[in-house]
PDB file of N, CA and C in Angstrom:
ATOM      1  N   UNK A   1      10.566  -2.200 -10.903  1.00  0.00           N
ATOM      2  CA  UNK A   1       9.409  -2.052 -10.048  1.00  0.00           C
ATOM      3  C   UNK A   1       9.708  -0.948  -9.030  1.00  0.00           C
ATOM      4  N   UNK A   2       8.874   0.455  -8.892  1.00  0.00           N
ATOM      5  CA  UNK A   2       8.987   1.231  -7.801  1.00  0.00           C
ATOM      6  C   UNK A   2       8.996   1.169  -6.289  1.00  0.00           C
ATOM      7  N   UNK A   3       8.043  -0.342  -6.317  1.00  0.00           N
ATOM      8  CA  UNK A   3       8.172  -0.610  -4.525  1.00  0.00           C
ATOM      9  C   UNK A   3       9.106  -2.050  -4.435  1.00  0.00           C
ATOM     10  N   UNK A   4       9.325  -2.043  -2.921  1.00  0.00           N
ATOM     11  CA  UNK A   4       9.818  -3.100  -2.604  1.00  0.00           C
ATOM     12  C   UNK A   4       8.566  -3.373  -1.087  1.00  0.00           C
ATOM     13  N   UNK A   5       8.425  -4.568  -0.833  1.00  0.00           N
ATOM     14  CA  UNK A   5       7.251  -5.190  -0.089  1.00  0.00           C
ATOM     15  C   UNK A   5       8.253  -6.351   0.860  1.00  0.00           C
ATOM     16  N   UNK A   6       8.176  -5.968   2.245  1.00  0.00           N
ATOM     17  CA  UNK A   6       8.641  -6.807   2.849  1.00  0.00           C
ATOM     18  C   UNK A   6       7.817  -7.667   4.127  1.00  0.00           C
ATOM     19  N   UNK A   7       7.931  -9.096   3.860  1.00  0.00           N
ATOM     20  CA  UNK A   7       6.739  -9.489   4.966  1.00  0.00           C
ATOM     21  C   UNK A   7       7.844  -9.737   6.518  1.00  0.00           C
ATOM     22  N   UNK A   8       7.157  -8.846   7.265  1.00  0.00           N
ATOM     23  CA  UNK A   8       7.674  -9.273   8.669  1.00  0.00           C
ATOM     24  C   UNK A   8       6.389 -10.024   9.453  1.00  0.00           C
ATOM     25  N   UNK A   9       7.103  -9.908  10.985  1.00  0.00           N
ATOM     26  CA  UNK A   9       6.641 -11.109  12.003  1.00  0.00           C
ATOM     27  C   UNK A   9       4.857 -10.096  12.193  1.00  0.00           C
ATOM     28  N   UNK A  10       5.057  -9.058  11.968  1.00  0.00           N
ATOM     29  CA  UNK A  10       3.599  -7.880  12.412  1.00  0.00           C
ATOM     30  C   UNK A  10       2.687  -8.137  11.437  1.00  0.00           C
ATOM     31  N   UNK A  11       3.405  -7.669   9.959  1.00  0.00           N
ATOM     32  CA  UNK A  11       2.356  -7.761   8.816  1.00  0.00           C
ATOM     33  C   UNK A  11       3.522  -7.571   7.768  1.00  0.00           C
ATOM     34  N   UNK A  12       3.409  -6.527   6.955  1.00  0.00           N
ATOM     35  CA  UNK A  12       4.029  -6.158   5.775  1.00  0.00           C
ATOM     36  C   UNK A  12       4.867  -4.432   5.961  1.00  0.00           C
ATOM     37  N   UNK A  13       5.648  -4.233   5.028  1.00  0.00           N
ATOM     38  CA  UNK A  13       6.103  -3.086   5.312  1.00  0.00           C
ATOM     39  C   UNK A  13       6.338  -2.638   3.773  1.00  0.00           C
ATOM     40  N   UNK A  14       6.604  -1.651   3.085  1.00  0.00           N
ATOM     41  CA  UNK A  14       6.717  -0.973   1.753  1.00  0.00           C
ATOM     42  C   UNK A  14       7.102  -0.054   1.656  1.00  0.00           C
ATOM     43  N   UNK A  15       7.913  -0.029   0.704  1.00  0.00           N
ATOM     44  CA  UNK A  15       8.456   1.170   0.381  1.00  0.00           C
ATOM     45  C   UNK A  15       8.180   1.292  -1.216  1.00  0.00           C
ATOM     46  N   UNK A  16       7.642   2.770  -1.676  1.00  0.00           N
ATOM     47  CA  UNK A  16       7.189   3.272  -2.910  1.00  0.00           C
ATOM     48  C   UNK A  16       8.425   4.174  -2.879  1.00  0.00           C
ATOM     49  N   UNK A  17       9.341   4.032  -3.996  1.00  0.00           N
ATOM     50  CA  UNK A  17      10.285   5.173  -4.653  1.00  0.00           C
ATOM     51  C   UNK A  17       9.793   5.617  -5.508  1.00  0.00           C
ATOM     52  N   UNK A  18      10.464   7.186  -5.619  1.00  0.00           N
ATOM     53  CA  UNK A  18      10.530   7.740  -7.461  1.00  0.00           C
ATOM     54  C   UNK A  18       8.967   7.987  -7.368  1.00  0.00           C
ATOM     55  N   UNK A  19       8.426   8.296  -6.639  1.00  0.00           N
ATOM     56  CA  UNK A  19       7.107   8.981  -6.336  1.00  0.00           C
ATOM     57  C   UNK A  19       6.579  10.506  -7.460  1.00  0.00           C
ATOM     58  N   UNK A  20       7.624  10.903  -7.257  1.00  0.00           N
ATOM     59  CA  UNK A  20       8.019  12.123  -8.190  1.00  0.00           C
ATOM     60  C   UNK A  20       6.416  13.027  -7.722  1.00  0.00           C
ATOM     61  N   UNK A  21       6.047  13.159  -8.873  1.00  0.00           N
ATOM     62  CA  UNK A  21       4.665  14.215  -8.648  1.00  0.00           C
ATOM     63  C   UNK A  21       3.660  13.276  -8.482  1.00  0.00           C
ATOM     64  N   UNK A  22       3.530  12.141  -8.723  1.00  0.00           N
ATOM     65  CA  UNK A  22       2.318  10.932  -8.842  1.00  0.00           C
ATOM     66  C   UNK A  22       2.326  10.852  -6.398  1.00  0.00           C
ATOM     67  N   UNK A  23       3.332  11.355  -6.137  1.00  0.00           N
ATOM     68  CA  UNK A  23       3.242  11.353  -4.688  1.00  0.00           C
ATOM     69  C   UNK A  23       1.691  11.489  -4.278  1.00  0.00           C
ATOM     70  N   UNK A  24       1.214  12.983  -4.381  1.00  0.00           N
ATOM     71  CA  UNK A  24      -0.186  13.710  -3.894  1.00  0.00           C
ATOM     72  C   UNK A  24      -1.373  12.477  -4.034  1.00  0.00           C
ATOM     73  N   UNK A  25      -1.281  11.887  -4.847  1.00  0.00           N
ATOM     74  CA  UNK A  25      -2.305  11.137  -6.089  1.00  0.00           C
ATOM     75  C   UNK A  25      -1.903   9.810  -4.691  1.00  0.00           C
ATOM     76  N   UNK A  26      -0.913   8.969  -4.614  1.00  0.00           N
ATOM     77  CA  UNK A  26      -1.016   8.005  -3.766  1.00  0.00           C
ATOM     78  C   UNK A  26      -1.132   8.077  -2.151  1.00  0.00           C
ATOM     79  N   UNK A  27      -0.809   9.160  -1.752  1.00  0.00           N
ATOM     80  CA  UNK A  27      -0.982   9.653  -0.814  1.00  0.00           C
ATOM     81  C   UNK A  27      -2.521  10.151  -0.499  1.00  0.00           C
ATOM     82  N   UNK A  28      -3.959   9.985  -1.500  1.00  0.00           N
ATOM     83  CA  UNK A  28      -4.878  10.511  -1.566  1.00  0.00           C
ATOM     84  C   UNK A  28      -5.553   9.030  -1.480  1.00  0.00           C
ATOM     85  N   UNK A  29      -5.133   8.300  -2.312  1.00  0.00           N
ATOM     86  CA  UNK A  29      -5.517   6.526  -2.533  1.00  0.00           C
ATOM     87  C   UNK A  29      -5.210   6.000  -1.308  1.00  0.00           C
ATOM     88  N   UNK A  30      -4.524   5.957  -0.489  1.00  0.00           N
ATOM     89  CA  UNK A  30      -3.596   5.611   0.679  1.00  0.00           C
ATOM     90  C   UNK A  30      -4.355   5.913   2.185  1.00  0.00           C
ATOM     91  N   UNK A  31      -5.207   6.812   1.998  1.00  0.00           N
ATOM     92  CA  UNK A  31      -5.915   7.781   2.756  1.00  0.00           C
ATOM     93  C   UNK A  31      -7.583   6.928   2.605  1.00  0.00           C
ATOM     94  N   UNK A  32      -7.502   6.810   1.754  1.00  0.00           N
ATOM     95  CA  UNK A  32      -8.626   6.159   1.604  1.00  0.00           C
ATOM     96  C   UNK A  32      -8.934   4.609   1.965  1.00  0.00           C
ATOM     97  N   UNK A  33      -8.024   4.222   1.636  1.00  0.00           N
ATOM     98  CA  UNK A  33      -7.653   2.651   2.130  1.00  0.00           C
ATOM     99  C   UNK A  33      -7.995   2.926   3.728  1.00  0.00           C
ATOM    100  N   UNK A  34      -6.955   4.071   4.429  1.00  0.00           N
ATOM    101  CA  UNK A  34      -7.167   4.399   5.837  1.00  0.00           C
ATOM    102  C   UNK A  34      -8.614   4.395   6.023  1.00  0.00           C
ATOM    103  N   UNK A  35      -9.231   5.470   5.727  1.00  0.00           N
ATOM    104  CA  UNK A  35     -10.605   5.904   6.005  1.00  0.00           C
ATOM    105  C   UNK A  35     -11.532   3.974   5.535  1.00  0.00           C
ATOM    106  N   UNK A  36     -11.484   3.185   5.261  1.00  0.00           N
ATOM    107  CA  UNK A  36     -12.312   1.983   4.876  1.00  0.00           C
ATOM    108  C   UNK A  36     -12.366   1.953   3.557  1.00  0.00           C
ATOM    109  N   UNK A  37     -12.067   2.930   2.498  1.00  0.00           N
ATOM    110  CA  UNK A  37     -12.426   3.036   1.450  1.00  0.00           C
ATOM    111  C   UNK A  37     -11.626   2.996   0.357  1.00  0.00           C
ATOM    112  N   UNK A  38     -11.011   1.860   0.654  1.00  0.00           N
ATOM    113  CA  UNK A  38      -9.839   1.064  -0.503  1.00  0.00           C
ATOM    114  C   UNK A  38     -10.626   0.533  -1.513  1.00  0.00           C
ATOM    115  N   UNK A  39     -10.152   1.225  -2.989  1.00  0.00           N
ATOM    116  CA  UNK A  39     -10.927   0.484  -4.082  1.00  0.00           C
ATOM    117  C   UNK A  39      -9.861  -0.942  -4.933  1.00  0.00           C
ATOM    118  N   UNK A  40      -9.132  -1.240  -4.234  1.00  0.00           N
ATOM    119  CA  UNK A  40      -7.986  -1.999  -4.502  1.00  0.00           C
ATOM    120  C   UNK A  40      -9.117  -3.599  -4.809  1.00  0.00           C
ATOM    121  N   UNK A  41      -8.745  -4.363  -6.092  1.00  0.00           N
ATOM    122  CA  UNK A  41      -9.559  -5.378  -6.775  1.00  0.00           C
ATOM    123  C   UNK A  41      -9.003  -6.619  -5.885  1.00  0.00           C
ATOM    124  N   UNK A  42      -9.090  -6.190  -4.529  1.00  0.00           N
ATOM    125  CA  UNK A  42      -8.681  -7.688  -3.623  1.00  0.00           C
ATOM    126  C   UNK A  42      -9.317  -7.742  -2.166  1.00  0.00           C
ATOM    127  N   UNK A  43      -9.481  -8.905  -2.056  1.00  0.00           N
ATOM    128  CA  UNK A  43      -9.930  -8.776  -0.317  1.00  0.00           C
ATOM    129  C   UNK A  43      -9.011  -9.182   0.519  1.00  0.00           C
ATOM    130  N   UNK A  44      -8.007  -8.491   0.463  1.00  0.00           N
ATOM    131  CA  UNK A  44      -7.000  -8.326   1.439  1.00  0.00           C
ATOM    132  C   UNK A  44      -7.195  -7.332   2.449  1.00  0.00           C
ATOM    133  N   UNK A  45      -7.919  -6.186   1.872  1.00  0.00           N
ATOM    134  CA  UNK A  45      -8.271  -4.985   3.119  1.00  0.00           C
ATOM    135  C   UNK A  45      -8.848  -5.912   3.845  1.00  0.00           C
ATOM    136  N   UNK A  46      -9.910  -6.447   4.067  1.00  0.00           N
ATOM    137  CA  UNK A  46     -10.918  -7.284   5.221  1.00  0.00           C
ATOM    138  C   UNK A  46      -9.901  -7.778   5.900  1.00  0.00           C
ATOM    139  N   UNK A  47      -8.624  -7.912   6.048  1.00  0.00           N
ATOM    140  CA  UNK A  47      -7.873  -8.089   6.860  1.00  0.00           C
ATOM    141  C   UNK A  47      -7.058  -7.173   7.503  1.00  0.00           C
ATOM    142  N   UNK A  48      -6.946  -6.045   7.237  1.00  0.00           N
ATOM    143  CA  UNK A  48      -6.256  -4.718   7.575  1.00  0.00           C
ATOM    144  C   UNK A  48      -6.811  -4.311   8.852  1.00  0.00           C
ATOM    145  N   UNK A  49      -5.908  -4.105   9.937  1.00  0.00           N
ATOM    146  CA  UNK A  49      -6.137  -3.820  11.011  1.00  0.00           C
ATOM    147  C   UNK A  49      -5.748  -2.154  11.366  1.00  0.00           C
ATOM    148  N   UNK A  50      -4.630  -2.194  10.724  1.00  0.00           N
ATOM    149  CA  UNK A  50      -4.060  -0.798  10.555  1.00  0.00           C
ATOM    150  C   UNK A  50      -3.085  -0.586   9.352  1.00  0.00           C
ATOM    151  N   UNK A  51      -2.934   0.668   9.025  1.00  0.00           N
ATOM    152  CA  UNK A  51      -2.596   0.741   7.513  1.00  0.00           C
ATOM    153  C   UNK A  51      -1.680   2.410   8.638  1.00  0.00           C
ATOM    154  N   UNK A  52      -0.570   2.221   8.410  1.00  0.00           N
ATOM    155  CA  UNK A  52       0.643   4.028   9.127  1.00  0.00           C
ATOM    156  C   UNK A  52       1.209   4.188   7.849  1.00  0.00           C
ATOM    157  N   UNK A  53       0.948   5.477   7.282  1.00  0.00           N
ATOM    158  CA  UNK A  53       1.914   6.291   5.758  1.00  0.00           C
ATOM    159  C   UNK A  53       2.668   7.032   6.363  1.00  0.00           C
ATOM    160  N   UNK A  54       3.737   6.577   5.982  1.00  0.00           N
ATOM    161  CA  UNK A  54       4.786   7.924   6.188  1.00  0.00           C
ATOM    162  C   UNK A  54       5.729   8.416   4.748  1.00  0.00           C
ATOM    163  N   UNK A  55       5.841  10.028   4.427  1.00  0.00           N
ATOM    164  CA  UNK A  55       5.998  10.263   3.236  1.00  0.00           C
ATOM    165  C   UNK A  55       6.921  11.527   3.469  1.00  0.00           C
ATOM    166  N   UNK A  56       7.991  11.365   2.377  1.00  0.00           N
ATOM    167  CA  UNK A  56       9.041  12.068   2.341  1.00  0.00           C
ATOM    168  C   UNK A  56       9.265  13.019   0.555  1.00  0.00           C
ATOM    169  N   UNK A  57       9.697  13.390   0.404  1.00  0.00           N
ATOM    170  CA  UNK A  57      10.025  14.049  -0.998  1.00  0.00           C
ATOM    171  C   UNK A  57       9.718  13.403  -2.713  1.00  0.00           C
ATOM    172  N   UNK A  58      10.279  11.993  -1.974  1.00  0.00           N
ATOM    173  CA  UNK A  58      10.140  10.817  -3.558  1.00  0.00           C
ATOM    174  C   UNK A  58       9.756   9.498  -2.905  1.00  0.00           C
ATOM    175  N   UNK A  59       9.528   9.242  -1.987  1.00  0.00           N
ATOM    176  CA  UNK A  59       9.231   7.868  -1.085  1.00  0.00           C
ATOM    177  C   UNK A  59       8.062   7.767  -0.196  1.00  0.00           C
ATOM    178  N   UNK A  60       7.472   6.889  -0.493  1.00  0.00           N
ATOM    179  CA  UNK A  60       6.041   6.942  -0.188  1.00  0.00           C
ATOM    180  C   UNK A  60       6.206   5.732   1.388  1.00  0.00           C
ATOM    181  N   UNK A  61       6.257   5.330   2.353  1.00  0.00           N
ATOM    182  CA  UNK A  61       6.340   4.424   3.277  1.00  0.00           C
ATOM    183  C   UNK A  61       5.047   3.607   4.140  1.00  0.00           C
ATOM    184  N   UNK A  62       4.796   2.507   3.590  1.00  0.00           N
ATOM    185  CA  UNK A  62       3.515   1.681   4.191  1.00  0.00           C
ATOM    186  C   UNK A  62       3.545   0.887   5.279  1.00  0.00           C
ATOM    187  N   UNK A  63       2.907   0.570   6.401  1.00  0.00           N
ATOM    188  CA  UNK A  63       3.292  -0.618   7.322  1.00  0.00           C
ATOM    189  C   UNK A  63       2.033  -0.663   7.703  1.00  0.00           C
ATOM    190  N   UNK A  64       1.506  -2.479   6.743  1.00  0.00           N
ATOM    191  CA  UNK A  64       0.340  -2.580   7.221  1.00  0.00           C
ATOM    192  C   UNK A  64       0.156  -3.721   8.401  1.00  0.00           C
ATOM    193  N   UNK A  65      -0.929  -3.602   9.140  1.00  0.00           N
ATOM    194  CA  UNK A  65      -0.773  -4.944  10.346  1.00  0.00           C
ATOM    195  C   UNK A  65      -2.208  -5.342   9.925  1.00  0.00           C
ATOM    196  N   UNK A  66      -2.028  -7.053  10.284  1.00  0.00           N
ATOM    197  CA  UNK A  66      -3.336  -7.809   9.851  1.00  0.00           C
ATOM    198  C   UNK A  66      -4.087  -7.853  11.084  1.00  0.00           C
ATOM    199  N   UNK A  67      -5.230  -7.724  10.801  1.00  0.00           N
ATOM    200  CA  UNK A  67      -6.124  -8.627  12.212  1.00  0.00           C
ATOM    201  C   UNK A  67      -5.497  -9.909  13.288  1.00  0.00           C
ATOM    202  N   UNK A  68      -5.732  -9.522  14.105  1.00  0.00           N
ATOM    203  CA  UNK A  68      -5.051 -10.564  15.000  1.00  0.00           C
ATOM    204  C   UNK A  68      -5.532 -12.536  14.233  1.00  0.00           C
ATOM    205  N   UNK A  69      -4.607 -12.571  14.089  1.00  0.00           N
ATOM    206  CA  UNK A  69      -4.761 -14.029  13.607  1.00  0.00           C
ATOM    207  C   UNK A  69      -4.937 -14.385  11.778  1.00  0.00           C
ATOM    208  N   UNK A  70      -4.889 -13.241  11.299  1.00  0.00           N
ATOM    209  CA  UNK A  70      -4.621 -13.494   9.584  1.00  0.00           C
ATOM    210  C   UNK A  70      -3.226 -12.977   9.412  1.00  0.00           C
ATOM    211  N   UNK A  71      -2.648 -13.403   8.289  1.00  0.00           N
ATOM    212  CA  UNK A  71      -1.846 -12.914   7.392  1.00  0.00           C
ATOM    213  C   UNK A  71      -2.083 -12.508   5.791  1.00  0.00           C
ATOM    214  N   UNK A  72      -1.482 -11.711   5.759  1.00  0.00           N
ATOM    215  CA  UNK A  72      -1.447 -10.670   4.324  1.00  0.00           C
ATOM    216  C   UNK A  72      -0.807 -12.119   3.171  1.00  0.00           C
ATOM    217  N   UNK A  73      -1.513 -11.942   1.877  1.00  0.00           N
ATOM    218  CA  UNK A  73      -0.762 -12.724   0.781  1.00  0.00           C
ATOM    219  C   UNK A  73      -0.088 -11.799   0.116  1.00  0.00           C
ATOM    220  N   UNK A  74       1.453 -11.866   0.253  1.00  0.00           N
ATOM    221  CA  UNK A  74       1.538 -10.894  -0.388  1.00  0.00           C
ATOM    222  C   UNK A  74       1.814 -10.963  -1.778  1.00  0.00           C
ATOM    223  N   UNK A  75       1.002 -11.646  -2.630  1.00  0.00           N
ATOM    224  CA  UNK A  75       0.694 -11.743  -4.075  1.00  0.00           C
ATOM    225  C   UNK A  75      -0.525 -10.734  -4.652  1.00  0.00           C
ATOM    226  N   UNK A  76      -1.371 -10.946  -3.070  1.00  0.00           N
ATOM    227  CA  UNK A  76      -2.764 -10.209  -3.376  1.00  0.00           C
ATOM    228  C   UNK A  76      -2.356  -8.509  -3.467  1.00  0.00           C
ATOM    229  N   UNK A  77      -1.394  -8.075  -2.004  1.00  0.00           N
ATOM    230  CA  UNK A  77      -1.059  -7.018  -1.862  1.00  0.00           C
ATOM    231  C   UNK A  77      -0.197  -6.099  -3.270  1.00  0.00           C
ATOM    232  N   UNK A  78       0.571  -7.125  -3.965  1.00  0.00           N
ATOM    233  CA  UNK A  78       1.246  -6.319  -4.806  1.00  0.00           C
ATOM    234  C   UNK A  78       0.373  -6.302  -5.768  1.00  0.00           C
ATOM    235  N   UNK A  79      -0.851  -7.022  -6.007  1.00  0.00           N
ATOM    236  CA  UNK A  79      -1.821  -6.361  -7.014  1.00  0.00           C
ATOM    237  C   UNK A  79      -2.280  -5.683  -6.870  1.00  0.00           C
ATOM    238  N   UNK A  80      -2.766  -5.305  -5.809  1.00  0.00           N
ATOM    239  CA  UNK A  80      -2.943  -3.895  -4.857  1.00  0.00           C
ATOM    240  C   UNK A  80      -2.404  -2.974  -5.139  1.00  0.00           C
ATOM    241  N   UNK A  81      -1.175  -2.715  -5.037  1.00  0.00           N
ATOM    242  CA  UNK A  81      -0.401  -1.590  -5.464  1.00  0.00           C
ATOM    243  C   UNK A  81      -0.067  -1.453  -6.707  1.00  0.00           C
ATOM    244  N   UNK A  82      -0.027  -2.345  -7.189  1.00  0.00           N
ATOM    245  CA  UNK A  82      -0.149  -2.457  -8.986  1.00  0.00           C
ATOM    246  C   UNK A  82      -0.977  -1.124  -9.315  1.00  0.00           C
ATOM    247  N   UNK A  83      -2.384  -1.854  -8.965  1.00  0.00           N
ATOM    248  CA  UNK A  83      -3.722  -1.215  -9.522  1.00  0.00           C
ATOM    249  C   UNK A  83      -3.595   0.858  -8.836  1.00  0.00           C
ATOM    250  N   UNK A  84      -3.164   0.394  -7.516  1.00  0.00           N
ATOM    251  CA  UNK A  84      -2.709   1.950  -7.167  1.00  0.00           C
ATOM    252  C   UNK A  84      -1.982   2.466  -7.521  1.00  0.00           C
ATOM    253  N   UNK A  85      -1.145   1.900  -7.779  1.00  0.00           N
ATOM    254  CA  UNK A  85       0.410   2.993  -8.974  1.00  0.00           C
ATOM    255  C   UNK A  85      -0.182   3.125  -9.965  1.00  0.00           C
ATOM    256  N   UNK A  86      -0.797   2.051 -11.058  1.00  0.00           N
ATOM    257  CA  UNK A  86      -1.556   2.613 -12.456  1.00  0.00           C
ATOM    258  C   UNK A  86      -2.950   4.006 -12.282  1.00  0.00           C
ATOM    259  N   UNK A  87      -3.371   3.478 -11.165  1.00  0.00           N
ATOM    260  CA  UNK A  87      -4.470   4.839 -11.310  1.00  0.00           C
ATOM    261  C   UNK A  87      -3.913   5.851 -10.941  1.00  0.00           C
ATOM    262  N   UNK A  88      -2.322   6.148 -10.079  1.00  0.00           N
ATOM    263  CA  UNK A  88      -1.952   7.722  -9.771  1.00  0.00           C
ATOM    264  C   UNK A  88      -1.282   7.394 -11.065  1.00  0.00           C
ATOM    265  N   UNK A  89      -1.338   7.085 -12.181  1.00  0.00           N
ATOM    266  CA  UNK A  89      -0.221   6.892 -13.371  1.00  0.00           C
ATOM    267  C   UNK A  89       1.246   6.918 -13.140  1.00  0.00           C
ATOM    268  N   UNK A  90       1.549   6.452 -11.900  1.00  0.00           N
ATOM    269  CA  UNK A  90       3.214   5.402 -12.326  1.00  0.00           C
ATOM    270  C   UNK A  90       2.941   4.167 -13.420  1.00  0.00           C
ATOM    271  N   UNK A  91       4.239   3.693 -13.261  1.00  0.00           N
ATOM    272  CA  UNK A  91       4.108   2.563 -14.261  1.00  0.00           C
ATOM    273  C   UNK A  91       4.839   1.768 -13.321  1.00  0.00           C
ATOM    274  N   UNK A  92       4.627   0.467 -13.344  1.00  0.00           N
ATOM    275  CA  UNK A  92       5.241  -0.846 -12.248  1.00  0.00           C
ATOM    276  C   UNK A  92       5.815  -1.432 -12.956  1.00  0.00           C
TER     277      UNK A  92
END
């Protein structure tokens, strides 16, 4: 699996490796989630308070925070990124 998903006391945190050229492509999906316009097959965004990318050469870096008073499933979230690694065509 390319990411690793860690739940802290804030929300969640992620790390995407091995990004390779599929980088641009999640970094474009990622952006969109930002802007409201996550096409991700879960209603986990309705809880997204803030979504910070930070991106390096082959590593893609997520830290999302929930609305004051929800928490993230993070079963829902890694289908989330599932569905976003298959549409920039990684493979999970």
């Amino acid at each position: 699996m390319p990411y690793q998903l860690t739940q802290t006391d804030t929300g969640l945190e992620i790390e995407i490796s091995e990004t390779g050229e599929h980088g641009p492509d999640l970094l474009t999906a990622f952006q969109a989630c930002q802007e409201g316009r996550c096409s991700c097959p879960t209603d986990e965004y309705e809880k997204l308070a803030s979504l910070d990318v930070v991106a390096d050469q082959d590593t893609v870096q997520l830290s999302l925070k929930p609305v004051d008073g929800t928490r993230f499933n993070p079963d829902e979230i890694a289908a989330c990124l599932d569905f976003t690694l298959a549409s920039a065509g990684m493979k999970t």
